[in-house]
C-alpha atoms as a PDB file:
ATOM      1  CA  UNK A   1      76.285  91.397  93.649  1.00  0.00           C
ATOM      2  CA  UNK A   2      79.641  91.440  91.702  1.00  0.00           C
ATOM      3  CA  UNK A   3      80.483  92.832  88.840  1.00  0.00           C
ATOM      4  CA  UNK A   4      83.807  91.310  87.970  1.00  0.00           C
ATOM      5  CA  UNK A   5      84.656  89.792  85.073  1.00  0.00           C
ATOM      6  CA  UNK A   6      88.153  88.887  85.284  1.00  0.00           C
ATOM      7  CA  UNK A   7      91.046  89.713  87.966  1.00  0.00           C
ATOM      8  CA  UNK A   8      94.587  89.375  88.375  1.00  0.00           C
ATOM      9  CA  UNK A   9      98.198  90.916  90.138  1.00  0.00           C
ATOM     10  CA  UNK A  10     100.488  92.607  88.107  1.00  0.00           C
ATOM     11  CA  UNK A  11     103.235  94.397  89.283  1.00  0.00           C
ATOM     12  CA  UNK A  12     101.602  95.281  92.957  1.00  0.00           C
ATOM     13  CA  UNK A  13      98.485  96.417  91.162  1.00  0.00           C
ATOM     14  CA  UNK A  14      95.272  94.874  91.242  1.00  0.00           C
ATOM     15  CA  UNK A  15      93.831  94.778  87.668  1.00  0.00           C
ATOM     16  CA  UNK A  16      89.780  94.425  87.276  1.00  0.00           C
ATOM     17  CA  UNK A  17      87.634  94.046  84.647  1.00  0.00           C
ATOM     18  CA  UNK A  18      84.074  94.894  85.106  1.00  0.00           C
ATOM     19  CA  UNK A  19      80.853  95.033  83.631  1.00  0.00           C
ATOM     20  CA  UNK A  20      77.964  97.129  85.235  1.00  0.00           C
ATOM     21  CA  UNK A  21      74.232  97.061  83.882  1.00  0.00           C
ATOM     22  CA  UNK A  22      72.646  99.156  82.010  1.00  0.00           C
ATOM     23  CA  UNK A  23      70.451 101.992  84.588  1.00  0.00           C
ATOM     24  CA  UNK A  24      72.154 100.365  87.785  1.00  0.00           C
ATOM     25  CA  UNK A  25      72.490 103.095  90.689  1.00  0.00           C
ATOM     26  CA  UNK A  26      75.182 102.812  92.939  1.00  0.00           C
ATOM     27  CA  UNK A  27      74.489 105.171  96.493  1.00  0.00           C
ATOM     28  CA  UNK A  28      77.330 107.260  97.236  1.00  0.00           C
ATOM     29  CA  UNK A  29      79.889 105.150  98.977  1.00  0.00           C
ATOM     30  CA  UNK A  30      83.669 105.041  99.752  1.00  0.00           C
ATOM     31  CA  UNK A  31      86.877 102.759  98.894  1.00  0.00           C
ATOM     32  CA  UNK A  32      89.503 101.583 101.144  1.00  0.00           C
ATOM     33  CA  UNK A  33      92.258 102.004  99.312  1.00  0.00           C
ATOM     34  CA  UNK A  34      93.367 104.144  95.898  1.00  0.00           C
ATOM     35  CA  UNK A  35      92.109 103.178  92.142  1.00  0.00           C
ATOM     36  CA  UNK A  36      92.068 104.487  89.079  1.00  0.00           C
ATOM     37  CA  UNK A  37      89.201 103.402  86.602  1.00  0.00           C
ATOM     38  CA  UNK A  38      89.643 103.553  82.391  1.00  0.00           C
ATOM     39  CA  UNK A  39      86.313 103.449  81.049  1.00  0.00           C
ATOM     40  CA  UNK A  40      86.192 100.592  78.007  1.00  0.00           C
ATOM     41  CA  UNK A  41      82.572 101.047  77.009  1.00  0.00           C
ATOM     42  CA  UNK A  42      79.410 102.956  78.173  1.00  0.00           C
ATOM     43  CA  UNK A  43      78.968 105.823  79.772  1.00  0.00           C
ATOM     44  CA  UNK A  44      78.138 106.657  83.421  1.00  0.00           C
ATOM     45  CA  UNK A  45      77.354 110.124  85.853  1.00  0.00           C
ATOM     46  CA  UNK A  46      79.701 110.286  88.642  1.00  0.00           C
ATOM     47  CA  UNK A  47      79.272 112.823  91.754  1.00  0.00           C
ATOM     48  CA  UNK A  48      81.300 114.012  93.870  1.00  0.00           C
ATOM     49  CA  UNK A  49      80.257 115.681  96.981  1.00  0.00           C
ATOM     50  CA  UNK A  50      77.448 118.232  94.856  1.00  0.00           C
ATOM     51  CA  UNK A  51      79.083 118.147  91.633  1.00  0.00           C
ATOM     52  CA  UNK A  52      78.155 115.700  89.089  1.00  0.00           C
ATOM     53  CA  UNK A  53      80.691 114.568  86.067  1.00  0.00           C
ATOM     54  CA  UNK A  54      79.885 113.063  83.122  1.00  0.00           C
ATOM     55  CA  UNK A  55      82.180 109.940  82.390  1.00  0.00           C
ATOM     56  CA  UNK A  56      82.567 108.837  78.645  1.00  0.00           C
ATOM     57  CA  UNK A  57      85.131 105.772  76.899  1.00  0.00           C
ATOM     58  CA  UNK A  58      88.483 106.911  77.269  1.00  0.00           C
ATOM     59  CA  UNK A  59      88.255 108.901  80.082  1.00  0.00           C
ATOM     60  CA  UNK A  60      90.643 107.779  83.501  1.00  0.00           C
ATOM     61  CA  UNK A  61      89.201 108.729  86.783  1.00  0.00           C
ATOM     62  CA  UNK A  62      91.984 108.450  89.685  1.00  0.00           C
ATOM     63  CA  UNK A  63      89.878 107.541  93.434  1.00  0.00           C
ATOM     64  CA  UNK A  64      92.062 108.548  96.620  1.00  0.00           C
ATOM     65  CA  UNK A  65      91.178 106.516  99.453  1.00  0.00           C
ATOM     66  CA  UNK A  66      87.896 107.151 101.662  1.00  0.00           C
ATOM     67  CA  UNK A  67      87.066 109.528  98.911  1.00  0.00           C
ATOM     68  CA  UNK A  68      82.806 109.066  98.898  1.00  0.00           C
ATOM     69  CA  UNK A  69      80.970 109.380  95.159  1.00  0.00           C
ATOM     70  CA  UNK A  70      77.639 107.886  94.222  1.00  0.00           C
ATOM     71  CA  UNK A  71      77.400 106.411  90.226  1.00  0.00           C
ATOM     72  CA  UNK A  72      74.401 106.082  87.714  1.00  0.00           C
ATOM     73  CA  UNK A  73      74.811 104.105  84.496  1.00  0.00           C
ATOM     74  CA  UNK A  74      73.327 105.328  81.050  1.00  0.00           C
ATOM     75  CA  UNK A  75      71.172 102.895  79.003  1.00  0.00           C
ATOM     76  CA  UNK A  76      73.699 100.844  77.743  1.00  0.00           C
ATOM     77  CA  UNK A  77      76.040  98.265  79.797  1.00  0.00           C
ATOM     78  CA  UNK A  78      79.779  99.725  81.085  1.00  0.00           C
ATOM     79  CA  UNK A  79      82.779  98.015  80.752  1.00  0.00           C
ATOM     80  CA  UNK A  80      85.685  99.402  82.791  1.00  0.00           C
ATOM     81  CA  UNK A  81      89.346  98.282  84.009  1.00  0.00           C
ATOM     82  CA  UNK A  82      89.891  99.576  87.232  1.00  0.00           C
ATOM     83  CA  UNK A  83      93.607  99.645  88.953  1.00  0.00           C
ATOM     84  CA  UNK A  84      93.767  99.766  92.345  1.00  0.00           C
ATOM     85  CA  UNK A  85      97.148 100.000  94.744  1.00  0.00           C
ATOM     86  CA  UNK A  86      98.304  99.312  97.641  1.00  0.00           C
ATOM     87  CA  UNK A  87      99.257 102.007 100.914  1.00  0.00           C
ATOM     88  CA  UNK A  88     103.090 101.886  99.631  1.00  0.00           C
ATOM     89  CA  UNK A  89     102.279 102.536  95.655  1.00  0.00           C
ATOM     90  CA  UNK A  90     100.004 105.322  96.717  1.00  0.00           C
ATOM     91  CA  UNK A  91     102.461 106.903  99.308  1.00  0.00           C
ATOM     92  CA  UNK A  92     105.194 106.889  96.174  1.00  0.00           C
ATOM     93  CA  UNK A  93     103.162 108.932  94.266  1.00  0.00           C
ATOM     94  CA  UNK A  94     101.743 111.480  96.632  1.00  0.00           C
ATOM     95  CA  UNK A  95     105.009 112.266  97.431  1.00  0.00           C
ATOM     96  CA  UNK A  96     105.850 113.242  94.025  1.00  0.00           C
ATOM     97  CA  UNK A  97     101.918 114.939  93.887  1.00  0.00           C
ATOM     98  CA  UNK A  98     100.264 116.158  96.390  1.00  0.00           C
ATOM     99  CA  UNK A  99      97.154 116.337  93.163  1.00  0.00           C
ATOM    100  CA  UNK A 100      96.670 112.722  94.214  1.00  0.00           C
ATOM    101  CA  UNK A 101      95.062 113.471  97.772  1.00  0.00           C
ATOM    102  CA  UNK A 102      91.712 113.920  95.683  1.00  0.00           C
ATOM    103  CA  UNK A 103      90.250 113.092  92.344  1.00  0.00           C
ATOM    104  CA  UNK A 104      91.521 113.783  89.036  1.00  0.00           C
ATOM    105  CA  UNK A 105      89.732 112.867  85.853  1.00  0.00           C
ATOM    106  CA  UNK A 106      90.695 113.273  82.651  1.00  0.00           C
ATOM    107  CA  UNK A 107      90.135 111.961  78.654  1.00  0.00           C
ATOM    108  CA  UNK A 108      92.797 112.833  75.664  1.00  0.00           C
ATOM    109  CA  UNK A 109      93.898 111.096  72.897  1.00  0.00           C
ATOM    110  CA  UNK A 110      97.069 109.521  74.799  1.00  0.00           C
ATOM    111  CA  UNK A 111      95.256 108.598  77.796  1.00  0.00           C
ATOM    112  CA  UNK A 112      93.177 106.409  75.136  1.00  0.00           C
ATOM    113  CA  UNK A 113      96.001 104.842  73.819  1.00  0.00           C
ATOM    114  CA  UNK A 114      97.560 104.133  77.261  1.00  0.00           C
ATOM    115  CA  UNK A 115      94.691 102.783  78.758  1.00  0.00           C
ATOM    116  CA  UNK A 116      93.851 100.182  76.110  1.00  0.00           C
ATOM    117  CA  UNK A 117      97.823  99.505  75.984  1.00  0.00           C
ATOM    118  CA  UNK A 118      96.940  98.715  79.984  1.00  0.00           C
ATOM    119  CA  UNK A 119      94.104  96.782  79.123  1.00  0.00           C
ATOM    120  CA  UNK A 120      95.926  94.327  76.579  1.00  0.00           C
ATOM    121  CA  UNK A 121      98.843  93.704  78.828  1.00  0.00           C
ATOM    122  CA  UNK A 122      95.979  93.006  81.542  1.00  0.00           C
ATOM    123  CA  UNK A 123      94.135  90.359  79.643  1.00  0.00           C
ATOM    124  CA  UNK A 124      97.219  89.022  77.677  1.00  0.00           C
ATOM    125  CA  UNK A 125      99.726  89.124  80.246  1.00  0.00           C
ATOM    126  CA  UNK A 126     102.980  87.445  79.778  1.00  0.00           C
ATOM    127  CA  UNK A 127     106.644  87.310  81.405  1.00  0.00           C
ATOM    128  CA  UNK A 128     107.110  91.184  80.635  1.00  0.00           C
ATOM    129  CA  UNK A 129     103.400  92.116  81.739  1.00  0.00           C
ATOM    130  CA  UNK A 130     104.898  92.955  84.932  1.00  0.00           C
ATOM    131  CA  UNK A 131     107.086  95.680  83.548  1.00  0.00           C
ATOM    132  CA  UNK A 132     105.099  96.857  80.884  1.00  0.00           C
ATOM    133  CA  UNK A 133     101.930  97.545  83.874  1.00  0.00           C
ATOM    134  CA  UNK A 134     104.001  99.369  85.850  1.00  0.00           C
ATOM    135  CA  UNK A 135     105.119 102.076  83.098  1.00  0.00           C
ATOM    136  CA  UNK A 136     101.893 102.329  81.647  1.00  0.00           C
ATOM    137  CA  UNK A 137      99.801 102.818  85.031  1.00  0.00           C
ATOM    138  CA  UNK A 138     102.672 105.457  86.109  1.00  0.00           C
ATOM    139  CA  UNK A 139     102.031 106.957  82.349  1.00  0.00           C
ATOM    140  CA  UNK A 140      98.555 106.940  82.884  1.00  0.00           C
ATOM    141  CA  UNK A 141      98.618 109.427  85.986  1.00  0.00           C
ATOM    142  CA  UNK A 142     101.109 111.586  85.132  1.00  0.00           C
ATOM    143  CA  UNK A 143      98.864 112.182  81.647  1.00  0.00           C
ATOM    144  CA  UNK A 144      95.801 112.347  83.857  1.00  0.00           C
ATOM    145  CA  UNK A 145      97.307 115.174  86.430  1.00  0.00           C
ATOM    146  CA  UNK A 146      99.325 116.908  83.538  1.00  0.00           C
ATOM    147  CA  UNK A 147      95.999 117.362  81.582  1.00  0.00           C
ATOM    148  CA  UNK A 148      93.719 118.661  84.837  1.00  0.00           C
ATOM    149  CA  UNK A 149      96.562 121.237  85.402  1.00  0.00           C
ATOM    150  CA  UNK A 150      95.975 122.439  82.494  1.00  0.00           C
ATOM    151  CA  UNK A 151      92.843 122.526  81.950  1.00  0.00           C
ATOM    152  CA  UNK A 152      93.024 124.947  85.397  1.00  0.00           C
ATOM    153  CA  UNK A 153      95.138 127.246  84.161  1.00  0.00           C
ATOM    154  CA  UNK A 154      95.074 127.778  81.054  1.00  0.00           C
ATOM    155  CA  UNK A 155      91.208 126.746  79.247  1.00  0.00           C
ATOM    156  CA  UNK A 156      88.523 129.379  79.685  1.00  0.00           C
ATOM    157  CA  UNK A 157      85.278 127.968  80.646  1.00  0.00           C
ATOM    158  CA  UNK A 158      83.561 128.483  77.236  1.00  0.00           C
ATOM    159  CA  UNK A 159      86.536 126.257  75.913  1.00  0.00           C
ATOM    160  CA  UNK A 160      84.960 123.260  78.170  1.00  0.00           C
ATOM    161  CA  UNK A 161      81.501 123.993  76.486  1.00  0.00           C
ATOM    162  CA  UNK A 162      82.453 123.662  73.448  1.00  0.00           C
ATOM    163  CA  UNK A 163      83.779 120.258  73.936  1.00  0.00           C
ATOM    164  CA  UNK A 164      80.817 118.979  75.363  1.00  0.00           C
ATOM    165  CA  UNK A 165      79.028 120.070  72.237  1.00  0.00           C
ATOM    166  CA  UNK A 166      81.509 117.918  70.488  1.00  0.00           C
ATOM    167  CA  UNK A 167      81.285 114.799  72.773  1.00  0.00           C
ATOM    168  CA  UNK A 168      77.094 115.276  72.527  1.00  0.00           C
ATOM    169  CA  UNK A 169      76.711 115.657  69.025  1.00  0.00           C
ATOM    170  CA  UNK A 170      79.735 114.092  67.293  1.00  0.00           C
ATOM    171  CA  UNK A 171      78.204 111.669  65.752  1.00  0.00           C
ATOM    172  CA  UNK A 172      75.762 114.084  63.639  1.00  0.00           C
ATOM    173  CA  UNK A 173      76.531 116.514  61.050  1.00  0.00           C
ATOM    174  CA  UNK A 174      76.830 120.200  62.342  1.00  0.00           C
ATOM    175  CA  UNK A 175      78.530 123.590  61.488  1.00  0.00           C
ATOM    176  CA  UNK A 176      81.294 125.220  62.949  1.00  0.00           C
ATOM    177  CA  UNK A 177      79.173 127.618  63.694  1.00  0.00           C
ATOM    178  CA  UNK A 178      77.050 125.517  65.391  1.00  0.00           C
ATOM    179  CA  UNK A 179      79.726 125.171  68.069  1.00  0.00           C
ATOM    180  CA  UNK A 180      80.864 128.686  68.328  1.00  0.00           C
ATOM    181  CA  UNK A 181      77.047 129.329  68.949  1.00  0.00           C
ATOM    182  CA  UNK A 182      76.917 126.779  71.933  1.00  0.00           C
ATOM    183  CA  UNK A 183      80.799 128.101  73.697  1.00  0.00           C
ATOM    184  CA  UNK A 184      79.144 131.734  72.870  1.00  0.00           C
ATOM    185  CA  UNK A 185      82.376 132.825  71.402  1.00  0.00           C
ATOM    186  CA  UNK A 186      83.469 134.381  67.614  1.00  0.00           C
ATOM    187  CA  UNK A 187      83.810 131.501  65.519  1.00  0.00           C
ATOM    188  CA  UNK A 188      87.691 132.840  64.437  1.00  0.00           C
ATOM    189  CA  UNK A 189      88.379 132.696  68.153  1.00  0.00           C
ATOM    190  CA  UNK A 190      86.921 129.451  68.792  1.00  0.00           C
ATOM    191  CA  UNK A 191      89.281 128.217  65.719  1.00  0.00           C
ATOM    192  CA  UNK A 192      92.596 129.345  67.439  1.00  0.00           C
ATOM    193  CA  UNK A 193      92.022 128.834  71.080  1.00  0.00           C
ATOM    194  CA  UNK A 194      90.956 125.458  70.161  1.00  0.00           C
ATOM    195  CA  UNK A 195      94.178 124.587  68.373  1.00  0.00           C
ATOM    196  CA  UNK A 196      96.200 126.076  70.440  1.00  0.00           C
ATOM    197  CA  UNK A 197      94.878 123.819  73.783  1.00  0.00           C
ATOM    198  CA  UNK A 198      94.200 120.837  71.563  1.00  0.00           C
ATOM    199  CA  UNK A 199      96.978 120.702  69.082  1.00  0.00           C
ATOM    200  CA  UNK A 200      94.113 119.743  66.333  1.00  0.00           C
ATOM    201  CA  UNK A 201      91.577 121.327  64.217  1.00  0.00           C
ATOM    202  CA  UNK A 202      87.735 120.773  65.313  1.00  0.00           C
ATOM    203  CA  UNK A 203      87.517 118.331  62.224  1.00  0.00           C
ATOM    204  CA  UNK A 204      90.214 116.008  63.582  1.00  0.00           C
ATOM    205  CA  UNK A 205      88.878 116.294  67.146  1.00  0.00           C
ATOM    206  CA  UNK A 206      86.085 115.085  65.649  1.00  0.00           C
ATOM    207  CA  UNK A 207      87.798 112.377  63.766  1.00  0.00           C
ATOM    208  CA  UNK A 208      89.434 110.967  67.378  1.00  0.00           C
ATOM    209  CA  UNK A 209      85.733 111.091  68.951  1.00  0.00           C
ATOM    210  CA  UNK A 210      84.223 108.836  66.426  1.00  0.00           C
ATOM    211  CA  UNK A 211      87.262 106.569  66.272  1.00  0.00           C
ATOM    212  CA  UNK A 212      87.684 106.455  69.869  1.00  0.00           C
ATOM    213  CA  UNK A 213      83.645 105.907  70.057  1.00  0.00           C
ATOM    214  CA  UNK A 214      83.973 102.838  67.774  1.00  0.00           C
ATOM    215  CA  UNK A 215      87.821 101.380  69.349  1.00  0.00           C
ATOM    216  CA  UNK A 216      85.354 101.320  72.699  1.00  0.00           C
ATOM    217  CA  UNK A 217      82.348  99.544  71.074  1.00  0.00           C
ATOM    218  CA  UNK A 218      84.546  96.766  69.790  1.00  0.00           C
ATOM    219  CA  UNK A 219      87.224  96.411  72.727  1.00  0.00           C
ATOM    220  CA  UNK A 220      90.646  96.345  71.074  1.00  0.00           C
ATOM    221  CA  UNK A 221      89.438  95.106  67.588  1.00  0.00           C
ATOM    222  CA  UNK A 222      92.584  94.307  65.468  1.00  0.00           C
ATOM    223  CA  UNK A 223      91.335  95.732  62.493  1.00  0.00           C
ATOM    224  CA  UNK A 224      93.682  98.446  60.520  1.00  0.00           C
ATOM    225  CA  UNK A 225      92.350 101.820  61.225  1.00  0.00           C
ATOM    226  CA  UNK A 226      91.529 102.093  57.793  1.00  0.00           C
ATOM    227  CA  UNK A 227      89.179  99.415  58.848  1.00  0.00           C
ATOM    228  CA  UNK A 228      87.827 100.988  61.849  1.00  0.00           C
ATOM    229  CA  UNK A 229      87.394 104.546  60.214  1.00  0.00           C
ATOM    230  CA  UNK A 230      85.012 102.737  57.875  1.00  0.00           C
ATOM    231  CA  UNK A 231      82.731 100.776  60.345  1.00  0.00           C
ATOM    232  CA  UNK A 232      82.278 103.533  62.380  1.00  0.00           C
ATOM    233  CA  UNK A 233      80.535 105.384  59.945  1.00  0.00           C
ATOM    234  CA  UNK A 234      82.664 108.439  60.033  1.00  0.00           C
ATOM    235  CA  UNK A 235      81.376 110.626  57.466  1.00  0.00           C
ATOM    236  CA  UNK A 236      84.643 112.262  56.262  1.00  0.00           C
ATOM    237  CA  UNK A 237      82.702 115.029  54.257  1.00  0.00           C
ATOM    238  CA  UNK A 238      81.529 116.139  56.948  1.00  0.00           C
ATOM    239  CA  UNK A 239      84.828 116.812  58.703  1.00  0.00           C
ATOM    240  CA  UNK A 240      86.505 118.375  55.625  1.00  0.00           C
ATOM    241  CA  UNK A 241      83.940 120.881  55.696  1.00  0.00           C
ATOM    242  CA  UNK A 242      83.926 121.775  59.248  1.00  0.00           C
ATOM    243  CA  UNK A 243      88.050 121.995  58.925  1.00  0.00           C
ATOM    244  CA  UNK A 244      87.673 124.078  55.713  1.00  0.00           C
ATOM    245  CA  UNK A 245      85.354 126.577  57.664  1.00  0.00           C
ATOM    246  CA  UNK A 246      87.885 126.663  60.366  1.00  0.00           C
ATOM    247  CA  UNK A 247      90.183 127.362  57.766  1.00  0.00           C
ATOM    248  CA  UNK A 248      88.245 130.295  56.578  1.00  0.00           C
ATOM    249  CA  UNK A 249      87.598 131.877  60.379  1.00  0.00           C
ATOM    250  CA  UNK A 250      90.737 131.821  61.039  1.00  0.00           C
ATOM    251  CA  UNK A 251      92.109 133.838  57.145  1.00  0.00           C
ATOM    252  CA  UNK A 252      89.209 136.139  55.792  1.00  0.00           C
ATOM    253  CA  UNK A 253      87.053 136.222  59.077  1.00  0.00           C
ATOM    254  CA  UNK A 254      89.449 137.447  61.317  1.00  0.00           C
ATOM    255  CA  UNK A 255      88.674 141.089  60.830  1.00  0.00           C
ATOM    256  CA  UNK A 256      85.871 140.706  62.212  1.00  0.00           C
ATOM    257  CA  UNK A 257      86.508 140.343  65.787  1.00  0.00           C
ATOM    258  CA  UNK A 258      87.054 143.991  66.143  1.00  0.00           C
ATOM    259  CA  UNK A 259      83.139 144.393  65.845  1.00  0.00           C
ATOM    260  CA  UNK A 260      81.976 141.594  68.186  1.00  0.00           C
ATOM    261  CA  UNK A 261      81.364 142.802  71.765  1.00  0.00           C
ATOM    262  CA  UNK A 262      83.921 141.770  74.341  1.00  0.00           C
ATOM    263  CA  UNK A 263      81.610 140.190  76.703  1.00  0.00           C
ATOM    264  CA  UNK A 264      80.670 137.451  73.268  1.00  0.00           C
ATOM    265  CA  UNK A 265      84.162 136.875  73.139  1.00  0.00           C
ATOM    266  CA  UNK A 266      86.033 136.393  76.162  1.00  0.00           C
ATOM    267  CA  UNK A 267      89.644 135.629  76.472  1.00  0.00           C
END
């Protein structure tokens, strides 16, 4: 059964737009050659070998060839534009990477915008499509390895739980606390380790999840983001307060670090 939508050439890339079922289970299998997937809409688990990831809108997946992973779709349909090259386009970029010889995932604010750049050139194409793919797809994966080096190096683990507490529950109203709770950290800790890997406050991470939540649910709606801020029933409030407590940790709080135990606050 095939789950193309639409399909089309552009710049030595083969561009594919799919739509997969709600609860579908795909058994671990293998591609011939190279691909990178953006996911539009929906959310799916994807496993590698034992290790199962967790793939939301936004996020860009890069698939080396022969690579074997088995998929299970949540409980609503996914839409996703997968990209998939040829043995010359991959060789050109393992030679610059040798990242590329296995999977790299990754989700951030300008892999959003690039992907859904890729996906209007892909289903408006014109004479420039050509040119404009082949920057944005070589955009795309040096975002997408960039980010995963990174998040190596430099993000403690307690850093990663605390974003998945924001990607569960941003749609609800919570504390800052509330997340400092779930990464098991000192809330004034959480405030400036989170800035300083995210460039942001918790508030406007929070911001981007809901607007990149609704962008996926409507597919590259025109509207003005004043627009889309309101339909997606971001409750602004909300994320004042949470950035006015981070505000707080990180001024009269501080002081109290020196009392919290090392082991609930780890570097």
């Amino acid at each position: 059964m095939t789950h193309a939508l639409e399909s089309r050439e552009l710049a030595g890339f083969r561009m594919t737009e799919s739509l997969y079922p709600a609860r579908l289970r795909q058994p671990r299998h293998s591609h011939t050659l190279p691909s990178f997937s953006f996911v539009l809409a929906g959310s799916y688990l994807e496993t590698f070998a034992a290790r199962p990831a967790m793939r939301q809108p936004s996020t860009l997946v890069f698939h080396p060839p022969q690579e074997s992973h088995a998929v299970e779709y949540e409980d609503r349909p996914v839409r996703i534009l997968s990209v998939r090259m040829d043995a010359p386009r991959f060789s050109y970029f393992t030679d610059h990477a040798a990242i590329f010889e296995s999977h790299v995932s990754a989700r951030t604010e300008t892999i959003n915008w690039i992907g859904h750049r890729l996906y209007k050139e892909f289903r408006h194409a014109d004479d420039l499509s050509t040119l404009a793919v082949e920057g944005l797809v070589c955009d795309a994966l040096v975002e997408a390895v960039r980010t995963h080096a990174r998040s190596k190096v430099s993000s403690p683990s307690w850093l990663r739980q605390a974003e998945d507490y924001l990607r569960d529950n941003f749609s609800q109203p919570f504390r800052f606390e509330d997340v400092a709770k779930a990464a098991g950290v000192h809330p004034a800790h959480l405030s400036r380790v989170f800035r300083r890997n995210h460039g942001c406050t918790v508030g406007e991470y929070v911001r981007r999840l809901r607007l990149e939540h609704h962008d996926a649910d409507s597919l590259l709606d025109q509207e003005d983001s004043e627009d889309r801020t309101r339909e997606a029933g971001a409750d602004d409030a909300h994320v004042e307060r949470l950035d006015r407590a981070q505000r707080a940790h990180v001024g009269g709080d501080v002081h109290r670090l020196s009392r919290v135990p090392a082991t609930a606050d780890p570097v």
